[in-house]
Protein backbone atom coordinates (compact mmCIF):
# COMPACT_ATOMS: atom_id res chain seq x y z
CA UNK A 1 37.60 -20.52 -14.56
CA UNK A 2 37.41 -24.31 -15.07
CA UNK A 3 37.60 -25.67 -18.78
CA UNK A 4 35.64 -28.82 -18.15
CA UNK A 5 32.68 -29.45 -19.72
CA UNK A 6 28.85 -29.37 -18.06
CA UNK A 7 28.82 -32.78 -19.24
CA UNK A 8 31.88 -34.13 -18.03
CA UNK A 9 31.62 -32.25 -14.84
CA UNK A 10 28.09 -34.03 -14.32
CA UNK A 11 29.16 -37.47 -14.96
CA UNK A 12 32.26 -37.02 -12.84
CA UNK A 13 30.65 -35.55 -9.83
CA UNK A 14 27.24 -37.20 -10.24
CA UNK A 15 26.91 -38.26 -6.48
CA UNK A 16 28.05 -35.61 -4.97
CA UNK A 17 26.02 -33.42 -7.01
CA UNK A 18 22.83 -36.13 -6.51
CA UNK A 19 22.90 -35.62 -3.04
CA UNK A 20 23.22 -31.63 -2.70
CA UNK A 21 20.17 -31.82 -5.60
CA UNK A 22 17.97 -34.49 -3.09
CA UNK A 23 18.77 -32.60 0.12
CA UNK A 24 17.61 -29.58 -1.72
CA UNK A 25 15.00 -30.96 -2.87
CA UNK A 26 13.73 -32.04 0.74
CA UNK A 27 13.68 -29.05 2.10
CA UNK A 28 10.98 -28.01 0.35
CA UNK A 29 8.30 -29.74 2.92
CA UNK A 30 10.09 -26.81 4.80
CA UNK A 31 9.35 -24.68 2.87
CA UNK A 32 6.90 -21.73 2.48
CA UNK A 33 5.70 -22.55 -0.66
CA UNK A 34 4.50 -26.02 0.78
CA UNK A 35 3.17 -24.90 3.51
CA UNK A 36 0.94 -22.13 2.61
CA UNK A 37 -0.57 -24.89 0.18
CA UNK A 38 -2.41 -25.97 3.48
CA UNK A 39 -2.90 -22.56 4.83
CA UNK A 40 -6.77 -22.22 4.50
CA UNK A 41 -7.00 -26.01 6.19
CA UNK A 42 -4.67 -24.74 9.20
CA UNK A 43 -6.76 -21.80 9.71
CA UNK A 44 -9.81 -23.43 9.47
CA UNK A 45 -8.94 -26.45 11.51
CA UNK A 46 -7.46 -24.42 14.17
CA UNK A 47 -9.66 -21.45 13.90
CA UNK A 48 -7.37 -19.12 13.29
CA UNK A 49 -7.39 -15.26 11.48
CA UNK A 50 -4.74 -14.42 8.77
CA UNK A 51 -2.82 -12.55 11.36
CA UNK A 52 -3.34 -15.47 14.13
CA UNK A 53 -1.89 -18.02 11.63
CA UNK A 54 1.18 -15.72 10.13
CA UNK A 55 2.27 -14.76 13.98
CA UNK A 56 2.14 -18.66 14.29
CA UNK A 57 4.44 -18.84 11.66
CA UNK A 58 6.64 -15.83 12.17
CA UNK A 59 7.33 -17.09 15.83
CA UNK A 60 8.06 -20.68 14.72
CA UNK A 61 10.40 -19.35 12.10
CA UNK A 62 12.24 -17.21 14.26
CA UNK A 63 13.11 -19.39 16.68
CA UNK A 64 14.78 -21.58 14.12
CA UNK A 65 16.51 -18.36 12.88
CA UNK A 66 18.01 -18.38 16.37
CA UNK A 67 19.02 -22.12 16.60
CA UNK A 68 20.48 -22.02 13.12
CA UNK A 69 22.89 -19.21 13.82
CA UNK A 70 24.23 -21.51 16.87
CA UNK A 71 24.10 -25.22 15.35
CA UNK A 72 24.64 -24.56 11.24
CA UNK A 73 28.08 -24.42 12.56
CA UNK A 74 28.03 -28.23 12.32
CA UNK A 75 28.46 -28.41 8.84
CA UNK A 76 32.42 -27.54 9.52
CA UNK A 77 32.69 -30.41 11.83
CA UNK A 78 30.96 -33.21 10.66
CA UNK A 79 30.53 -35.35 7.59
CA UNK A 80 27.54 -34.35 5.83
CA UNK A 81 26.51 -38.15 5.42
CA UNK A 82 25.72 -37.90 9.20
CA UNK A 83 24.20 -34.29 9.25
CA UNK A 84 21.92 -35.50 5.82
CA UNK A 85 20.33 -38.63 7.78
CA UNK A 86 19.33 -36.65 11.13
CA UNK A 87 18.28 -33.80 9.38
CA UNK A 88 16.14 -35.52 7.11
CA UNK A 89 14.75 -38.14 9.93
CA UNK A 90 13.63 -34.94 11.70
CA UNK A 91 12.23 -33.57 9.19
CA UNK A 92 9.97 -36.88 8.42
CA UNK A 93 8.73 -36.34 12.23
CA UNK A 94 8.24 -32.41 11.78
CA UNK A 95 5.46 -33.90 8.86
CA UNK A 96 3.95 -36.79 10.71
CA UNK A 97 3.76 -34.08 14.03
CA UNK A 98 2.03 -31.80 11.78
CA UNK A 99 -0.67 -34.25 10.56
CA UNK A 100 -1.26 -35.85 13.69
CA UNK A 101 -1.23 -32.47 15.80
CA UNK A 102 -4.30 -31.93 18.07
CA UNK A 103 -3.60 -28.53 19.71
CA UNK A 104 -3.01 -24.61 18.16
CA UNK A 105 -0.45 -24.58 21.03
CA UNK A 106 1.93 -26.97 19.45
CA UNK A 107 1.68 -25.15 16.35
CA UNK A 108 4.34 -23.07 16.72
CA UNK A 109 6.47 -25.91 17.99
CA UNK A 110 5.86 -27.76 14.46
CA UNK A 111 6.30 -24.66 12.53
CA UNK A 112 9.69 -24.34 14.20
CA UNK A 113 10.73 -28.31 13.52
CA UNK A 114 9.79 -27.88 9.57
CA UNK A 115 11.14 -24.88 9.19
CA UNK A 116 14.49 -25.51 11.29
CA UNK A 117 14.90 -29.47 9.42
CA UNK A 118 13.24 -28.43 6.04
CA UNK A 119 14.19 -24.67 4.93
CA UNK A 120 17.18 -24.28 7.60
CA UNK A 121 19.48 -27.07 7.72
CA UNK A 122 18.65 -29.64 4.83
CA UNK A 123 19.09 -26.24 2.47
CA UNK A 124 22.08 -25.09 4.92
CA UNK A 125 24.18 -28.61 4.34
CA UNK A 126 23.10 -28.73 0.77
CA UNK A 127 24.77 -25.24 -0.31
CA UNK A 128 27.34 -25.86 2.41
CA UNK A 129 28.75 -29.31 0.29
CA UNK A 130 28.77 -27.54 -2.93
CA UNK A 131 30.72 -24.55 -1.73
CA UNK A 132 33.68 -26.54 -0.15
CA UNK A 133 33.73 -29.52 -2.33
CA UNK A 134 33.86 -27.21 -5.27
CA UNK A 135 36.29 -24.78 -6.17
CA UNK A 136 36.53 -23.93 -10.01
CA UNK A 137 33.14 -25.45 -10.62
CA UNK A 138 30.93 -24.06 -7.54
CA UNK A 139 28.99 -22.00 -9.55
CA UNK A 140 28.19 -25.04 -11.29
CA UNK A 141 27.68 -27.13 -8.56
CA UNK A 142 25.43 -24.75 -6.84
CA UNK A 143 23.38 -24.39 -10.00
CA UNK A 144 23.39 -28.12 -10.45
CA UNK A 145 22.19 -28.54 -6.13
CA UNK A 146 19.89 -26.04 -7.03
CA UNK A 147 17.74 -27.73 -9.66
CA UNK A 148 16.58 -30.23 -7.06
CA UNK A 149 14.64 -27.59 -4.98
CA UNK A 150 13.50 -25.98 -8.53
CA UNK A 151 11.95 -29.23 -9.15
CA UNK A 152 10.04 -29.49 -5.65
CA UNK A 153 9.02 -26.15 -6.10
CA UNK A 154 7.63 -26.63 -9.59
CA UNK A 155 5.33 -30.03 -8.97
CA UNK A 156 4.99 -30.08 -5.01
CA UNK A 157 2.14 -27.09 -5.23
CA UNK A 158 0.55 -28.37 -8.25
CA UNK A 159 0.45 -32.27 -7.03
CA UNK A 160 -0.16 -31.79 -3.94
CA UNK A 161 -3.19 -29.18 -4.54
CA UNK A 162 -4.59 -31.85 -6.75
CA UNK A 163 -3.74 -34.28 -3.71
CA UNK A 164 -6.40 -32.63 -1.50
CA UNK A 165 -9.13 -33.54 -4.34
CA UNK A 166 -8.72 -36.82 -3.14
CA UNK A 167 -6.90 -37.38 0.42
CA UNK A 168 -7.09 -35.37 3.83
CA UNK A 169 -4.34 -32.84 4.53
CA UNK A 170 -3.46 -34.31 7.44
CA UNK A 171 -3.02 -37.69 4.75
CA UNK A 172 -0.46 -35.72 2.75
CA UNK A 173 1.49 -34.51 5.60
CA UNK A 174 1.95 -38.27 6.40
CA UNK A 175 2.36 -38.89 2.73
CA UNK A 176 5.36 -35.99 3.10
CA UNK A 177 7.27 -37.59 6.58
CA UNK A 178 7.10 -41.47 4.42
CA UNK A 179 8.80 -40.18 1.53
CA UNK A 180 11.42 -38.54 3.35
CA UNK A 181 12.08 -41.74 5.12
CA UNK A 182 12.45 -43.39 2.00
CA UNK A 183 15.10 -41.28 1.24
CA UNK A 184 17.04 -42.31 3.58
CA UNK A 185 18.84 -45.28 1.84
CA UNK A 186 19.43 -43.45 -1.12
CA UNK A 187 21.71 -40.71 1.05
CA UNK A 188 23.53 -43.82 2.66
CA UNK A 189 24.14 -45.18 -1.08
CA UNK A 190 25.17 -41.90 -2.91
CA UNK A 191 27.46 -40.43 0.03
CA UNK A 192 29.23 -44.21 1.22
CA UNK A 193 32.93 -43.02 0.66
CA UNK A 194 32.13 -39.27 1.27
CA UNK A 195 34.60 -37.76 2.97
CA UNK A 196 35.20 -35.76 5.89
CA UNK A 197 35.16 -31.98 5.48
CA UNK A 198 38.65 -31.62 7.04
CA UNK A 199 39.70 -34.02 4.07
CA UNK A 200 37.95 -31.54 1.70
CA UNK A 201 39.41 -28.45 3.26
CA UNK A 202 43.02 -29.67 2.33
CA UNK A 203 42.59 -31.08 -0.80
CA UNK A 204 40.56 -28.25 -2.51
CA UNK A 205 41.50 -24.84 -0.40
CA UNK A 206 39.76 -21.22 -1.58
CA UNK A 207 41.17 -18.28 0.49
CA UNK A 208 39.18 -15.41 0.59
CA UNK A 209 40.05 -11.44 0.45
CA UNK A 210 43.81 -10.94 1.44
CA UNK A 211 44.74 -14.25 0.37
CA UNK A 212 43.55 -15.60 3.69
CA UNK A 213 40.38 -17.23 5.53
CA UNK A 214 37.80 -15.42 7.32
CA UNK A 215 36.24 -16.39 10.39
CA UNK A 216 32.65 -15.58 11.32
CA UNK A 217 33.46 -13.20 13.73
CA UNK A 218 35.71 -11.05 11.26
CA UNK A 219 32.85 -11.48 8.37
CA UNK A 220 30.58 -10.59 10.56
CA UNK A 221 32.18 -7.51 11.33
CA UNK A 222 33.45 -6.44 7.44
CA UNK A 223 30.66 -4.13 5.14
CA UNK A 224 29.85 -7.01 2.40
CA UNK A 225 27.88 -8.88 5.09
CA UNK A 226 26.13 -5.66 6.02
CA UNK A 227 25.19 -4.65 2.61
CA UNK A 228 24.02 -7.94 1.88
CA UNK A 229 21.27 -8.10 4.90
CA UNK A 230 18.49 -6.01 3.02
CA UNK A 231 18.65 -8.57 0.50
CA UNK A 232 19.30 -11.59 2.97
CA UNK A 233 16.39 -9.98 4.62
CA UNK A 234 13.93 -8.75 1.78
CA UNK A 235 13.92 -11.84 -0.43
CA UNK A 236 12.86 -14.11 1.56
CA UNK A 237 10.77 -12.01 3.84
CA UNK A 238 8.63 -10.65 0.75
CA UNK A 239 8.92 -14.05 -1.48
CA UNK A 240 7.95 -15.75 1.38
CA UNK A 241 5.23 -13.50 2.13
CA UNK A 242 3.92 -14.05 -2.06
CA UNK A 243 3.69 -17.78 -1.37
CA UNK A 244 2.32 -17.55 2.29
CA UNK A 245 -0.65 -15.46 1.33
CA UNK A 246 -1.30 -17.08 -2.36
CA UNK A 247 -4.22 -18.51 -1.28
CA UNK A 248 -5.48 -14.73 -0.28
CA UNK A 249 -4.37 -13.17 -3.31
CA UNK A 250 -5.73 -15.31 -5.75
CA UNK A 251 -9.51 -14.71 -3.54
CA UNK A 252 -8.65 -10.88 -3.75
CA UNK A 253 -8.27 -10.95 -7.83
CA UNK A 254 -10.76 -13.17 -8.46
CA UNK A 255 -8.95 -16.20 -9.23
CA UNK A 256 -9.21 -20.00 -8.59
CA UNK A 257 -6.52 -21.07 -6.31
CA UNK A 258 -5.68 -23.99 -8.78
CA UNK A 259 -5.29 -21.45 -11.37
CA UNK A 260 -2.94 -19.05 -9.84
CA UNK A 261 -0.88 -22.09 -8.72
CA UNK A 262 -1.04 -23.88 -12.13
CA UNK A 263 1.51 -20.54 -12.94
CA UNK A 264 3.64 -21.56 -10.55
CA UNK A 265 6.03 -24.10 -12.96
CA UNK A 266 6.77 -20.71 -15.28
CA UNK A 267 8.63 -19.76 -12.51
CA UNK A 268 10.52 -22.66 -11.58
CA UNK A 269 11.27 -22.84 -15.47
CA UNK A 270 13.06 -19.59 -15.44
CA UNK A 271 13.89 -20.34 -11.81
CA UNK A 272 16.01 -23.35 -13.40
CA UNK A 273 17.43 -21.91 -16.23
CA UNK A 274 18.65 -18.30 -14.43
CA UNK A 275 20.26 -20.90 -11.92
CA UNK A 276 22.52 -22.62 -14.76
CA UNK A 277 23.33 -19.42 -16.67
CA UNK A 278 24.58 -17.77 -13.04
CA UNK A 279 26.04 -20.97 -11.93
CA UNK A 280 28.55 -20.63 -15.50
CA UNK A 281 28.22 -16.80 -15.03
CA UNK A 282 29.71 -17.05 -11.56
CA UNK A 283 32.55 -19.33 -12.53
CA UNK A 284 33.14 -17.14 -15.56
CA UNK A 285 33.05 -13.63 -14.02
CA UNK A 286 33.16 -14.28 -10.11
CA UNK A 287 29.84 -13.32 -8.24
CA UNK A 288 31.11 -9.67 -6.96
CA UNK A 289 30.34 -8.36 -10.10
CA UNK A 290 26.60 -10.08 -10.63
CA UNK A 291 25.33 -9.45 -6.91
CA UNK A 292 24.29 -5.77 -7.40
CA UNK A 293 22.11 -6.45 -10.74
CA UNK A 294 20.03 -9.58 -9.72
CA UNK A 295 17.17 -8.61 -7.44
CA UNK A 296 16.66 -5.88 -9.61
CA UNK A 297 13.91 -8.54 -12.01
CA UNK A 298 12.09 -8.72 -8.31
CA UNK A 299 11.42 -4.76 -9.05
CA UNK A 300 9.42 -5.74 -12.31
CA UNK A 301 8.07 -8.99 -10.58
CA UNK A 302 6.28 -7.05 -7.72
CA UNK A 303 4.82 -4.42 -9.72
CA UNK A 304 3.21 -6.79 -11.97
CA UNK A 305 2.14 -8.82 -8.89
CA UNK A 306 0.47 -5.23 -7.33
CA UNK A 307 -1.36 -4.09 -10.94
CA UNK A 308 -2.16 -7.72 -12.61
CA UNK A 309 -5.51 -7.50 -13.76
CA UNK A 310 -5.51 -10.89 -15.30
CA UNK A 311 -3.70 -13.90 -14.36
CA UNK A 312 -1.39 -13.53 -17.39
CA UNK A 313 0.57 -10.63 -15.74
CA UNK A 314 0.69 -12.62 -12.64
CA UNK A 315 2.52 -15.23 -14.61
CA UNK A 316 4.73 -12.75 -15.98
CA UNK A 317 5.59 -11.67 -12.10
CA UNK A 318 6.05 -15.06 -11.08
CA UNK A 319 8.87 -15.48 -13.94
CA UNK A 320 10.86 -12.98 -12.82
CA UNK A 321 10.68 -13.98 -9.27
CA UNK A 322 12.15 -17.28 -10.92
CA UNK A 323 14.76 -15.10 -12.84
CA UNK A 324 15.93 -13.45 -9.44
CA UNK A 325 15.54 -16.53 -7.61
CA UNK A 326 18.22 -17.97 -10.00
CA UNK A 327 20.53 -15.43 -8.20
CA UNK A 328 19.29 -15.98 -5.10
CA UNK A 329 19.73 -19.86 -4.90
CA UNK A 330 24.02 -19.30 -6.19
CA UNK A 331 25.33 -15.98 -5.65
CA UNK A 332 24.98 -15.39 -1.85
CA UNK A 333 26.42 -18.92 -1.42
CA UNK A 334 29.33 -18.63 -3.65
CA UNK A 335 30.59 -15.16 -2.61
CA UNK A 336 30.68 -15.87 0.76
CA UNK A 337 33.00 -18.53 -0.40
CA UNK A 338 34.76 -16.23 -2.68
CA UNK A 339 35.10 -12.95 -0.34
CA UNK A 340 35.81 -15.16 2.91
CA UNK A 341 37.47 -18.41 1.76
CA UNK A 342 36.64 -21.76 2.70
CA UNK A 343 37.48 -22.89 5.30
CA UNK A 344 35.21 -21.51 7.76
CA UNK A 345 32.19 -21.50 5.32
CA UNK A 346 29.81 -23.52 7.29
CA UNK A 347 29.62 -21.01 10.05
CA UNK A 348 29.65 -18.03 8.45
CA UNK A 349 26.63 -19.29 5.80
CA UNK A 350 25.14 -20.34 9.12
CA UNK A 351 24.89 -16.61 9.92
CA UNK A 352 23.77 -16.37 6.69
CA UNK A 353 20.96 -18.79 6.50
CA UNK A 354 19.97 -17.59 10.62
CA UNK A 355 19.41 -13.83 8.42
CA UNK A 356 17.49 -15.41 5.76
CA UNK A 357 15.07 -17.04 7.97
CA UNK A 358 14.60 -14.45 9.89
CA UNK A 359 13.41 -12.73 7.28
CA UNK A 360 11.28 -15.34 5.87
CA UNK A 361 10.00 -14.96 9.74
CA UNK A 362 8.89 -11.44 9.26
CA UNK A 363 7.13 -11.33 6.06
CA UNK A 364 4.07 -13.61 6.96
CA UNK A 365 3.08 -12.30 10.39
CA UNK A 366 3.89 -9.09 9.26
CA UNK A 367 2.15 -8.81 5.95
CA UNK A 368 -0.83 -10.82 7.34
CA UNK A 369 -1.37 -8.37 10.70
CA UNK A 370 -1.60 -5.51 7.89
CA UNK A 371 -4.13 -7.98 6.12
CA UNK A 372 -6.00 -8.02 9.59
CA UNK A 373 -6.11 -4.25 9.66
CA UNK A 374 -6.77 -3.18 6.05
CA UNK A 375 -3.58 -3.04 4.22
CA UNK A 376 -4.62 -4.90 1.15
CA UNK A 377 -2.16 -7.15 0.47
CA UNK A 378 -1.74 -6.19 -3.55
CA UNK A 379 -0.52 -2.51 -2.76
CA UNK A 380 1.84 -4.09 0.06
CA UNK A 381 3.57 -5.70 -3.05
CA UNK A 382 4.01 -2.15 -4.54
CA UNK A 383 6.34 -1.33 -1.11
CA UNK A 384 8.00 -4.82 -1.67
CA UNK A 385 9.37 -3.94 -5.13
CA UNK A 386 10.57 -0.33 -4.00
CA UNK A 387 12.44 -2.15 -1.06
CA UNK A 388 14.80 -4.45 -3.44
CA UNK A 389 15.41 -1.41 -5.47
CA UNK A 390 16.83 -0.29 -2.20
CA UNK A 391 18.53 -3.19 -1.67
CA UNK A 392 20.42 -3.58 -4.97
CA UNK A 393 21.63 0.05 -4.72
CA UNK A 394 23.07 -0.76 -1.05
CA UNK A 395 24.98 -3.38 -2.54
CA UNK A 396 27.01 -1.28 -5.20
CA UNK A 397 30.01 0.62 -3.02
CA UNK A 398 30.60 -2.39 -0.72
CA UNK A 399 30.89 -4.66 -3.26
CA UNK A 400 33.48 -2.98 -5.47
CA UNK A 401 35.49 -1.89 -2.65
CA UNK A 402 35.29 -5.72 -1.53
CA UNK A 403 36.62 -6.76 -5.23
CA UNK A 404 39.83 -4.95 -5.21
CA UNK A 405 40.65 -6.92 -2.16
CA UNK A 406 39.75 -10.02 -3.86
CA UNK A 407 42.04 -9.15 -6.93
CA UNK A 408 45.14 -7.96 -4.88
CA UNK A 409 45.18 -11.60 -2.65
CA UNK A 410 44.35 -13.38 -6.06
C-alpha cells in the first residue's frame, strides 16, 4: 500500500491522470447511455420496431467485440499519445457519420464505429494507462480515470435531452464529432513527454501470481478469467440493456422521459464516490478480496427497477447501479493487473473489454426481441437481478484459490 496522500498523488500525476479522466470521458458518445438518448428519433427516422433497432445494435456491437479482442492488443505496443489521437479522430467521424447517415443499412456500420472508437478502445487505452503506469496507486488512478466517464454519464443525458428542445438530433451528433475534435490539442498538450510503454514496463514492473507475468493465452486458460465472464458478461449486457430501453420504461410506468433521466446524476453521484472508496479500498486490501461482494448492490438495484411504483424507488435502483458500477469501473481492471502482472496487460484486458462488449451486444437485441413478443421489460429486470446473484457466488472459490497464489509469489 502506498503512503502518499490523494492530494499529493493528484498534483504529482495530474497529466497523466487528466488524460485517462478525458479519454474516459469520450467514450461516452460510445456509449449506451448516449445513445439510447436518441433511440425513439432512430426508430422513428428509420422506421424501425424495438427489436429492429436493438438487433441493429447488438450486431454493430458485436462486431466490435470481435475487432477489439484482435487490435486492443495495441495498447502494449504503442504510445498511448498515438493510440488517444486516432481513436478519438474516429470517433469524431463515427458522430458526424451518424448525423449525416441516409440509409438503415449503414446503421449497423455506425453502430459498430461508435461503439468500437467510443465504448471499446478510448475506455480500453484509458484503463490500460492507469494499470501500467501505476503500481501502488492504481486503485487510485483507476478511481481518479474513472471520474471522467462519471461525469459524462451524469450531464451528457440530462444536457443533451434538453439539447433536443432546441436543435435536431442529427445537430447534436455533429455537436458530439466537433467537440471531440477539439480535444485533440489538449491530448497533444497533456501527454508531450509521455513515454513509451516499454519505458513504463521497466521502470514500474507488477508480476502477477507465481511471481511472474501472464500472457493472454495462459490467462485465458486459468479459472479467475472464467469465473469472471458472468459478470464481464451480465453487467454490461443488463446495464446496458437499463439505459438502451429507458426511453420504454419510463412510457411503461408512466413517467416523463425527462423525469426518469433527471435521476440519472444520483447515480453517477454514488457512481463517483463507490469509485474513490474502491480505488483506496483496492490499494488497501488488493481487489481479490472485494470482487465477490460488489455486484451484489445490482441484486437490490434490479428489484427496485422491476417493483418501482413511483419514480422515487427508481432513483433508489439507479444508486445502486452507481454503487456497483464503482466496482465495475476499478476492480476488473486492477486484478487483472494484480493476478496476471503487467506486462502483458493490454492484451489480456483486450480479451477483457472484447467480453464486455459482447455482452453489452446481447442485452439490447435480446431484451428488445422479448419486448417485441410480450416479455414486459420490468419483470425481465426481476431475471437480471437473480443472474448477478449468480454471478457473485461463481466468483467465490476461484477467487480465493487465486489469492493464495498471489500471497506465495508476493
Amino acid at each position: 500500500m502506498s503512503n502518499i496522500s490523494y492530494g499529493a498523488f493528484l498534483r504529482e500525476n495530474a497529466r497523466w491522470l487528466a488524460a485517462g479522466a478525458l479519454l474516459s470521458f469520450l467514450s461516452s458518445f460510445g456509449q449506451t447511455f448516449f445513445i439510447a438518448i436518441f433511440s425513439g428519433e432512430i426508430r422513428e427516422t428509420f422506421g424501425l420496431s424495438h427489436g429492429q433497432w436493438g438487433g441493429i445494435y447488438t450486431l454493430g456491437t458485436a462486431l466490435s467485440a470481435a475487432i477489439m479482442f484482435f487490435t486492443g492488443g495495441l495498447a502494449d505496443k504503442f504510445r498511448i499519445r498515438t493510440i488517444a489521437v486516432v481513436v478519438i479522430a474516429s470517433l469524431a467521424a463515427a458522430c458526424f457519420a451518424m448525423a449525416l447517415n441516409p440509409s438503415v443499412v449503414l446503421l449497423p456500420l455506425i453502430i459498430l464505429a461508435l461503439r468500437y472508437f467510443g465504448q471499446g478502445m478510448s475506455h480500453h487505452a484509458a484503463y490500460v494507462a492507469m494499470a501500467r503506469w501505476f503500481v501502488a496507486t492504481r486503485g487510485r488512478a483507476l478511481a481518479v480515470a474513472t471520474i471522467g466517464f462519471s461525469l459524462s454519464e451524469a450531464t451528457m443525458p440530462l444536457f443533451f435531452v434538453w439539447l433536443k428542445t432546441f436543435f435536431s438530433w442529427q445537430a447534436l451528433w455533429i455537436g458530439a464529432g466537433v467537440f471531440c475534435l477539439l480535444m485533440l490539442p489538449v491530448f497533444a498538450i497533456l501527454l508531450r513527454t509521455e513515454r513509451t510503454p516499454e519505458s513504463i514496463a521497466r521502470e514500474s514492473t507488477s508480476y502477477g501470481m507465481d511471481g511472474r507475468f501472464w500472457t493472454r493465452s495462459q490467462a485465458l486458460r486459468h479459472p479467475v478469467f472464467w469465473a469472471m465472464v458472468p459478470a464481464l458478461l451480465f453487467f454490461p449486457a443488463f446495464g446496458t440493456a437499463f439505459w438502451f430501453h429507458q426511453v420504454h420504461f419510463a412510457e411503461v410506468k408512466g413517467w416523463d422521459h425527462l423525469s426518469l433521466v433527471a435521476v440519472f446524476p444520483l447515480g453517477t453521484g454514488a457512481f463517483a464516490l463507490s469509485t474513490i472508496a474502491y480505488g483506496w479500498a483496492i490499494d488497501r486490501f488488493g481487489s481479490a478480496r472485494l470482487l465477490p461482494l460488489y455486484l451484489l448492490p445490482l441484486v437490490l438495484a434490479f428489484t427496485a427497477h422491476w417493483y418501482a411504483p413511483s419514480l422515487a424507488w427508481s432513483a433508489v435502483g439507479v444508486v445502486l447501479m452507481g454503487v456497483a458500477g464503482g466496482g465495475q469501473a476499478t476492480l476488473p481492471a486492477a486484478c487483472w493487473a494484480e493476478f496476471f502482472g503487467t506486462r502483458f496487460i493490454g492484451s489480456i484486458k483486450a480479451a477483457v473489454a472484447a467480453v464486455m462488449v459482447l455482452g453489452s451486444a446481447i442485452g439490447p437485441g435480446l431484451t428488445g426481441w422479448l419486448i417485441d413478443v410480450g416479455f414486459a421489460f420490468p419483470t425481465q429486470l426481476l431475471f437480471f437481478a437473480g443472474s448477478f446473484a449468480l454471478a457473485s457466488a461463481v466468483l467465490v472459490v476461484p477467487i480465493r484459490n487465486a489469492q493464495k497464489r498471489l500471497a506465495v509469489s508476493s
